[in-house]
N, C-alpha and C. Protein backbone atom coordinates (compact mmCIF):
# COMPACT_ATOMS: atom_id res chain seq x y z
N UNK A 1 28.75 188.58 107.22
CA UNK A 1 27.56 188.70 106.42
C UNK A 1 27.04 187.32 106.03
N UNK A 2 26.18 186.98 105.95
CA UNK A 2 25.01 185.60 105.42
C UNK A 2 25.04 186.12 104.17
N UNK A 3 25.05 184.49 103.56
CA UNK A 3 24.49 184.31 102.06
C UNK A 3 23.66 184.98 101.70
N UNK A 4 22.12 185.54 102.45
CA UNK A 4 21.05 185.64 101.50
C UNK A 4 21.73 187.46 102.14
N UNK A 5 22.50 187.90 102.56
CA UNK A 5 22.55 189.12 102.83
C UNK A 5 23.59 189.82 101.71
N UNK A 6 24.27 188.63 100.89
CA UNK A 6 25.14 189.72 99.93
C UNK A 6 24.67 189.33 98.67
N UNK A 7 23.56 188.56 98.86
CA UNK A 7 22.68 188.33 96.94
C UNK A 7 21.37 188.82 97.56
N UNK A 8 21.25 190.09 96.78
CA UNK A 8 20.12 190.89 97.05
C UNK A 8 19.10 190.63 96.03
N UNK A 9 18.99 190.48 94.72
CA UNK A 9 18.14 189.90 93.63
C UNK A 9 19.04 189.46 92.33
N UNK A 10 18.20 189.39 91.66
CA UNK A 10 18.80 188.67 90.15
C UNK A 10 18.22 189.90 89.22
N UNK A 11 19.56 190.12 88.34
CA UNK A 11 19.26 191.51 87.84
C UNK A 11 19.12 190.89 86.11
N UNK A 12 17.96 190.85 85.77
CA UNK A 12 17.02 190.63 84.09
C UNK A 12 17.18 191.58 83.33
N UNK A 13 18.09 191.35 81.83
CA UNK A 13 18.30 192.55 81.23
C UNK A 13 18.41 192.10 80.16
N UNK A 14 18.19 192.67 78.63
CA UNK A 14 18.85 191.59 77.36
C UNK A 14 20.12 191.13 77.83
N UNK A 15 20.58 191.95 77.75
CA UNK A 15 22.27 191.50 77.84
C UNK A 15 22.16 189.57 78.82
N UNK A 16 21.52 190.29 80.06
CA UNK A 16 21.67 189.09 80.93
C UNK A 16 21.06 187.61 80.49
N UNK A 17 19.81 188.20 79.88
CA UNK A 17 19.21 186.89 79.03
C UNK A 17 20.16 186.08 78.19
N UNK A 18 20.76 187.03 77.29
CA UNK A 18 21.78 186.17 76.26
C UNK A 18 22.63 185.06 76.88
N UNK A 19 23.65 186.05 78.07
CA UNK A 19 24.35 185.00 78.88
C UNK A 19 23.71 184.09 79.74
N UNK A 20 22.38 184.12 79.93
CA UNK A 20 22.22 182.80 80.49
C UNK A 20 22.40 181.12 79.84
N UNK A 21 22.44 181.29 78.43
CA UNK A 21 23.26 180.09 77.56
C UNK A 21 24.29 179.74 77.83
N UNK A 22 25.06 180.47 78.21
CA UNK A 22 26.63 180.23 78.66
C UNK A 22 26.71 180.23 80.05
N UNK A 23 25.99 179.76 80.88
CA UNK A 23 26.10 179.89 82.15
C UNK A 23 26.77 180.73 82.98
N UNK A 24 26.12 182.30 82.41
CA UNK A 24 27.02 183.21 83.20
C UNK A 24 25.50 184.25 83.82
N UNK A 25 25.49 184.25 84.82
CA UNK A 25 24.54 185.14 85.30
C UNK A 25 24.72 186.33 86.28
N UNK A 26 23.67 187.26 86.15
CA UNK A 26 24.14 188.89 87.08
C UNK A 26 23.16 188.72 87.92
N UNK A 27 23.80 189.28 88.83
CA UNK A 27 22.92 189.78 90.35
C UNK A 27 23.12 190.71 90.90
N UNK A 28 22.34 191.84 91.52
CA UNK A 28 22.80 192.87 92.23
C UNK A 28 23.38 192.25 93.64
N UNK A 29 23.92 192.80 94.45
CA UNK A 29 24.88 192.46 95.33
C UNK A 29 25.26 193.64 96.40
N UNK A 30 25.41 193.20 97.77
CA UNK A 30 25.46 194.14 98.94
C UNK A 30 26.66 194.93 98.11
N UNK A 31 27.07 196.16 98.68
CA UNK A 31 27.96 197.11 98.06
C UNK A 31 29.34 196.64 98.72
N UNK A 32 29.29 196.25 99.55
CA UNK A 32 30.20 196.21 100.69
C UNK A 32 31.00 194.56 100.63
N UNK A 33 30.12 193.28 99.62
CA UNK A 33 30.78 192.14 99.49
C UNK A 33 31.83 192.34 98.74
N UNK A 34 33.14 191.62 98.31
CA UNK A 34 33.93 191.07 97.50
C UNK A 34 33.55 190.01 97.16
N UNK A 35 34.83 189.74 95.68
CA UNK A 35 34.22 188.65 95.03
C UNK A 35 34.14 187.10 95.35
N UNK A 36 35.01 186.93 96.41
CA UNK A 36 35.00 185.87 97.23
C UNK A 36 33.63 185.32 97.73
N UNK A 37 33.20 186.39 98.61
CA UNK A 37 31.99 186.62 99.57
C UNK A 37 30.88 186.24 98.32
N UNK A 38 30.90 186.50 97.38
CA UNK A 38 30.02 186.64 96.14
C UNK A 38 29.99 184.99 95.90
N UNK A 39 31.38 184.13 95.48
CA UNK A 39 31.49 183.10 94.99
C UNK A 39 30.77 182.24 96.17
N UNK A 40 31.33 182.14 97.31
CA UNK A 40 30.78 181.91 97.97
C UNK A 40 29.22 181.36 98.58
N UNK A 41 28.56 182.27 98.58
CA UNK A 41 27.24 182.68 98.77
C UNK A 41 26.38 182.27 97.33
N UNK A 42 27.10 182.36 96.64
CA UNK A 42 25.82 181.85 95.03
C UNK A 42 26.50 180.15 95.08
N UNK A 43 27.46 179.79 95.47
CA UNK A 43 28.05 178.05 95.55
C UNK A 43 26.94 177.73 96.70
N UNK A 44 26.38 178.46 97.59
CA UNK A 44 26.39 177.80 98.79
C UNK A 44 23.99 177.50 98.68
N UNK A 45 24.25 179.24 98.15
CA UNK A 45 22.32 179.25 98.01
C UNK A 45 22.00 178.45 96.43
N UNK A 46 22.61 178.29 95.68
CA UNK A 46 22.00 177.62 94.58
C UNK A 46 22.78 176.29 94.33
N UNK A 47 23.64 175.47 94.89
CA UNK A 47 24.41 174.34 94.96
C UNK A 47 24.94 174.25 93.62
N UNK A 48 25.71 175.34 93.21
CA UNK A 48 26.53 175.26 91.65
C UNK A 48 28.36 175.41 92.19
N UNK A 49 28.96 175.33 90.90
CA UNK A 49 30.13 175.41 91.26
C UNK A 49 30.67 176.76 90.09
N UNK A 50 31.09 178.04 91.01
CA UNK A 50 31.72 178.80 90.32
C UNK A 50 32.60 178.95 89.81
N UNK A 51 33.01 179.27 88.53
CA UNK A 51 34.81 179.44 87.83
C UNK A 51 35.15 181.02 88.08
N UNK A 52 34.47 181.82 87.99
CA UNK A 52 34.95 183.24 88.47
C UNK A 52 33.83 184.45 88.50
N UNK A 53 34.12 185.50 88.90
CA UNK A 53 33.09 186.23 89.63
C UNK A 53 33.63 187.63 88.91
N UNK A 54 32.88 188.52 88.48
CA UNK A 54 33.31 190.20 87.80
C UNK A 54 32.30 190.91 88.26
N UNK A 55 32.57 192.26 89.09
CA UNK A 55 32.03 192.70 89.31
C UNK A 55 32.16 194.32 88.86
N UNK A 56 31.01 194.81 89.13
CA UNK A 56 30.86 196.18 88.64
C UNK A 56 30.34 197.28 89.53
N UNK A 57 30.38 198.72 90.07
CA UNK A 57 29.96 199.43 90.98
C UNK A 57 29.11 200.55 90.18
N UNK A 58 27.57 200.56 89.66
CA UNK A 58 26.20 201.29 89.11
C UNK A 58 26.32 202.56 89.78
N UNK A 59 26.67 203.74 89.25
CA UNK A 59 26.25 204.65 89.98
C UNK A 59 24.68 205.04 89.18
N UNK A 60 24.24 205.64 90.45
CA UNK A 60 22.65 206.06 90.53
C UNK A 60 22.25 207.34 89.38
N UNK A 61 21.18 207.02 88.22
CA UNK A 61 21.15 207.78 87.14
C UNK A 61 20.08 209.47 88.22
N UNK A 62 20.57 210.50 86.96
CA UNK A 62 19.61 211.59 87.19
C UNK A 62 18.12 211.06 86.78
N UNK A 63 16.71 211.19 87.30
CA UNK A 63 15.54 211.12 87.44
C UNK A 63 14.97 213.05 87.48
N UNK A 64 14.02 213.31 86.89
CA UNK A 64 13.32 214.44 87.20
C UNK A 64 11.84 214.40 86.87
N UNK A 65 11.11 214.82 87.94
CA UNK A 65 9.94 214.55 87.89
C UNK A 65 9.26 216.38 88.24
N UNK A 66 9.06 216.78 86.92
CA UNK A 66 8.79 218.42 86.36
C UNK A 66 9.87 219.26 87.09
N UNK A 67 9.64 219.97 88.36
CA UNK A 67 10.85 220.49 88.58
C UNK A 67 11.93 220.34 89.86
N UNK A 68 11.44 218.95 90.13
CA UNK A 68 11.95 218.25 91.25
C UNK A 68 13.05 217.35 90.95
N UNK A 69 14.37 216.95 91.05
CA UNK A 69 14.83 216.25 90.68
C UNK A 69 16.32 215.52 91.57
N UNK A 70 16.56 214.06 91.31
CA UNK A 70 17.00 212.99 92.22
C UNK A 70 17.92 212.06 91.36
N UNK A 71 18.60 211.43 92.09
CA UNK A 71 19.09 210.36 91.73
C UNK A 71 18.87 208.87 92.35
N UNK A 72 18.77 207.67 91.48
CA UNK A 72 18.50 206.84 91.39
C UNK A 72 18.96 206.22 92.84
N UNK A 73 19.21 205.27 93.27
CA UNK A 73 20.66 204.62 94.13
C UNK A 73 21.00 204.00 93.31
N UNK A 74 22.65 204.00 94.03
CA UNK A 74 23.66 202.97 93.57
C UNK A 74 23.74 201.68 94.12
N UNK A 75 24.25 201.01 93.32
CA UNK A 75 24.41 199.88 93.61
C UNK A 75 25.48 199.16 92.86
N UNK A 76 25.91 197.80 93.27
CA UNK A 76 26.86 196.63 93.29
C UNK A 76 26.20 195.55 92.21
N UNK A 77 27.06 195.54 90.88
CA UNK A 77 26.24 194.09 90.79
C UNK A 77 27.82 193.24 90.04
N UNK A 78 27.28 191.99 89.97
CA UNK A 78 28.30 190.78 90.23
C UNK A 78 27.57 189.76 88.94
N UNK A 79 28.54 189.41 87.75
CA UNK A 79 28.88 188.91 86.60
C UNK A 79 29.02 187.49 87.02
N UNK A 80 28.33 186.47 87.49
CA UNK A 80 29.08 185.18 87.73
C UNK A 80 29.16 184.04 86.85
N UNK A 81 29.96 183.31 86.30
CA UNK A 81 30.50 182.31 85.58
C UNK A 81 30.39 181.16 86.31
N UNK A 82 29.76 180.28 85.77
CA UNK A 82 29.73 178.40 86.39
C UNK A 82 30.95 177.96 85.22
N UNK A 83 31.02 177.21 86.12
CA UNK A 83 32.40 176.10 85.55
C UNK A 83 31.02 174.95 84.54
N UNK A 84 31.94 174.68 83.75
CA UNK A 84 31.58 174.08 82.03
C UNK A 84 30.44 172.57 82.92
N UNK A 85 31.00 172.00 84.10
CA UNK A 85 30.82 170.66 84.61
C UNK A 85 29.52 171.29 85.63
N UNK A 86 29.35 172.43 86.34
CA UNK A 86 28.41 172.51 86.88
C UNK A 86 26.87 172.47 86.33
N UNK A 87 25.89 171.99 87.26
CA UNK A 87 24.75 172.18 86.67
C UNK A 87 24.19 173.85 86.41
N UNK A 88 23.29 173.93 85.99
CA UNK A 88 22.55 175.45 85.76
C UNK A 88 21.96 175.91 87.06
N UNK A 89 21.49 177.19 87.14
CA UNK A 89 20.61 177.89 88.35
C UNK A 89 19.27 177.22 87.79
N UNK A 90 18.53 176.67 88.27
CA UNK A 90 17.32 176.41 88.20
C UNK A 90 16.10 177.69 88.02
N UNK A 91 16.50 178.76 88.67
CA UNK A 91 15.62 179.86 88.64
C UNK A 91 15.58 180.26 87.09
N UNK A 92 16.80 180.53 86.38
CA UNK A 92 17.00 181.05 85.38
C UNK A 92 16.62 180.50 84.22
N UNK A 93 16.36 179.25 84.56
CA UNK A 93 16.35 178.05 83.37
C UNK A 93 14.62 178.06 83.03
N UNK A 94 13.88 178.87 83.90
CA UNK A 94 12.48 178.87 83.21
C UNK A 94 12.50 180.22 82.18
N UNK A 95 13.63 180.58 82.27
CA UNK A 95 13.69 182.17 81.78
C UNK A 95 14.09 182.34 80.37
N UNK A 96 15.13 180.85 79.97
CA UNK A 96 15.60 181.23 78.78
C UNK A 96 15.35 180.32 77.32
């Protein structure tokens, strides 16, 4: 798998806002990476240095639209931590 194939977007949430002070940021993530593949791929597309990676598996909420009704998709998303010495994501840094 390629870098830009197991960081699918950057997932914006309060929660995620807060931790961007502490240099910890979320991203949704192919279902199928580990956290390696994860560290990896965010060291390699944003030139930071990771201290560790947590991830989580979203299952897809109920939706009903009058008497039709679905579920969301699931998805993968990934908790990542920069080490204290790395610089910041640049993307994030207009954000907080």
């Amino acid at each position: 798998m390629k870098e830009f194939d197991i960081i699918i977007k950057p997932l914006l949430s309060e929660k995620s806002y807060k931790d961007i002070e502490n240099k910890k940021y979320t991203f949704v993530v192919d279902k199928k990476a580990n956290k390696i593949e994860i560290k990896q791929a965010v060291e390699k597309i944003f030139g930071v240095k990771v201290e560790k990676v947590n991830t989580a598996n979203v299952d897809g909420k109920l939706k009903r639209q009058g008497k039709t009704q679905g579920y969301t998709s699931d998805y993968k998303k990934a908790f990542v931590q920069l080490k204290s010495d790395s610089k910041p994501i640049e993307f994030f840094e207009s954000l907080s």
